[in-house]
Protein backbone atom coordinates (compact mmCIF):
# COMPACT_ATOMS: atom_id res chain seq x y z
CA UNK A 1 -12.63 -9.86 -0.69
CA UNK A 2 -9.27 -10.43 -1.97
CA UNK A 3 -7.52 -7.68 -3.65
CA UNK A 4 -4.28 -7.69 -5.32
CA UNK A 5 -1.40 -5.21 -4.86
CA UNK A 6 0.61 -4.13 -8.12
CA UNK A 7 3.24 -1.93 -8.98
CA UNK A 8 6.27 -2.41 -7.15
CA UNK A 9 9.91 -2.67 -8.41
CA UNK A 10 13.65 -1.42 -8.05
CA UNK A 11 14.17 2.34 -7.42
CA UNK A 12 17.18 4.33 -6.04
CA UNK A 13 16.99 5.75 -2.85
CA UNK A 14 15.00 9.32 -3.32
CA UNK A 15 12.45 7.64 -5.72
CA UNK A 16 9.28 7.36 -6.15
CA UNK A 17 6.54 4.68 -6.72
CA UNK A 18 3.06 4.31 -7.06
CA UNK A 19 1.43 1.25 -5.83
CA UNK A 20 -2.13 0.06 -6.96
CA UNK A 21 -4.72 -2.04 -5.16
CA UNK A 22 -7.17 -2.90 -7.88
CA UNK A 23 -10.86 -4.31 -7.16
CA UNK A 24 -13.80 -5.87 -9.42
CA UNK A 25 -16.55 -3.44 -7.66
CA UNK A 26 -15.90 -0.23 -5.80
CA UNK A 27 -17.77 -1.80 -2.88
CA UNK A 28 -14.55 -3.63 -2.19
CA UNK A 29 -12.36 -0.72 -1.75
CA UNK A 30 -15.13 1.92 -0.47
CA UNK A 31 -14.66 0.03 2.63
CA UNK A 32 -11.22 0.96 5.08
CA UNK A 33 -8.41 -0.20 3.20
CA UNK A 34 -4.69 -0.72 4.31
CA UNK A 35 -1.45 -1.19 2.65
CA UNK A 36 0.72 -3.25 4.77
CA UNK A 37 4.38 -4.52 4.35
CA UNK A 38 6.65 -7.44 5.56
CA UNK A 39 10.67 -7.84 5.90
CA UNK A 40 11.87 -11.12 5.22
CA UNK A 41 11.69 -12.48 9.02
CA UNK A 42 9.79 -9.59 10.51
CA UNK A 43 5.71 -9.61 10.92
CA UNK A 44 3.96 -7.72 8.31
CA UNK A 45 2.96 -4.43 9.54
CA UNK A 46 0.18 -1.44 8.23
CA UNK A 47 1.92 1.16 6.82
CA UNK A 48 -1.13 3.57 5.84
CA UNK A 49 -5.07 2.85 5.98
CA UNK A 50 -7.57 4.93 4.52
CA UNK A 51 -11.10 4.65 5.91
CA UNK A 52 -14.70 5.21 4.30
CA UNK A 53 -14.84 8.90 4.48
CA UNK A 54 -11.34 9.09 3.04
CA UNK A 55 -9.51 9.94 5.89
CA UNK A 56 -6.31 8.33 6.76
CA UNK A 57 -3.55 7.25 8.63
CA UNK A 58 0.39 6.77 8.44
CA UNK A 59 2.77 5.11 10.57
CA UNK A 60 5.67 7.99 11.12
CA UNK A 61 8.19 5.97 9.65
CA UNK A 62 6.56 6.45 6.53
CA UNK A 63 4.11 9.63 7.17
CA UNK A 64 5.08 13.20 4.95
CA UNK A 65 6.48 10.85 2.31
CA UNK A 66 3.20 8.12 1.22
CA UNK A 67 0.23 9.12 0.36
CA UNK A 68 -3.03 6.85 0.31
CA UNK A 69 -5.45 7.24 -1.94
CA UNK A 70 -9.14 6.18 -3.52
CA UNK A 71 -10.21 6.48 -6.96
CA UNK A 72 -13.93 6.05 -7.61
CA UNK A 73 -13.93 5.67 -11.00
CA UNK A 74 -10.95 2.81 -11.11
CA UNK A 75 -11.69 1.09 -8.42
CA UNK A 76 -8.18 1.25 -7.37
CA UNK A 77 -7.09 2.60 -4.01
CA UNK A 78 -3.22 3.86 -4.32
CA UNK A 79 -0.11 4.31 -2.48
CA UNK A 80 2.16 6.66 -3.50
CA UNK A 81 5.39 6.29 -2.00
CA UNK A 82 8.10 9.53 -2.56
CA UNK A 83 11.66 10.16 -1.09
CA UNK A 84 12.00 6.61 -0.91
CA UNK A 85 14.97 4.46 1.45
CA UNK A 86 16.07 1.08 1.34
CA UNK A 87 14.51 0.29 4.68
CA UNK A 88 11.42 0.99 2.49
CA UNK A 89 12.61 -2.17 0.80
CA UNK A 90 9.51 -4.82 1.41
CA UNK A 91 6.70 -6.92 -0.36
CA UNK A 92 3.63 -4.58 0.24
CA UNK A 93 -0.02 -5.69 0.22
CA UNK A 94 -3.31 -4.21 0.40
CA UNK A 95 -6.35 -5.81 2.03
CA UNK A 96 -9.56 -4.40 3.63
CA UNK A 97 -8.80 -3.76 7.27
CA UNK A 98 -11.98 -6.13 8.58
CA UNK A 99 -10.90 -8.90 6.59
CA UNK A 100 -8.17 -11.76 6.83
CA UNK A 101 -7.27 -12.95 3.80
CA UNK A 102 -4.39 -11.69 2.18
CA UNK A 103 -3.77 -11.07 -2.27
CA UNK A 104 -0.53 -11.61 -3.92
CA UNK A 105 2.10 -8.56 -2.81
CA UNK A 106 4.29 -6.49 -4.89
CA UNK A 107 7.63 -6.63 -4.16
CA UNK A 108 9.60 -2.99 -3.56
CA UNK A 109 13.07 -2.82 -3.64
CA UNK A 110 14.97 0.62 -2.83
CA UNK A 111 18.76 0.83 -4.04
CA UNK A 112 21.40 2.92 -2.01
């Protein structure tokens, strides 16, 4: 499974954004799902994960201000990102946690 992250762009520091990870089938994202991000030079690292029963998981640099989410009937699991900074600033990606292969990102730039 592949999936492919949308939604991203520029935004001022205090922003918001919502981020979409989009699937043919809802098989593909009824399975534990992560968003991840990467810094130009830095390893790409999981931000927030949200597992079969819809429970989930934030790193604290990021938990109280993005929210991951699962909707059914788009087949689209979300990240909603609020009170962002610019060390928010990264090309996010989404990608079932068991599997290896990565979609196109979405690039997310926060302004100061």
């Amino acid at each position: 499974v592949q999936l492919q992250a949308s939604g991203g762009g520029l935004v001022q520091a205090g922003g918001s954004l919502r981020l979409s990870c989009a699937a043919s089938v809802y098989e593909d994202i009824a399975q534990p799902i992560g968003w991840y991000r990467q810094v130009p030079g830095k390893q790409r690292d999981l931000v927030a994960s949200i597992g079969r029963s819809f429970s989930t998981n934030y790193v604290d640099s990021v938990r109280g201000r993005f929210t991951i989410s699962r909707d059914h009937a788009k087949n689209t699991v979300y990240l909603q990102m609020n009170s962002l900074k610019p060390e928010d600033t990264a090309v996010y990606y989404c990608k079932p946690l068991s599997s290896d292969k990565w979609g196109q990102g979405t690039h997310v730039t926060v302004s100061s």
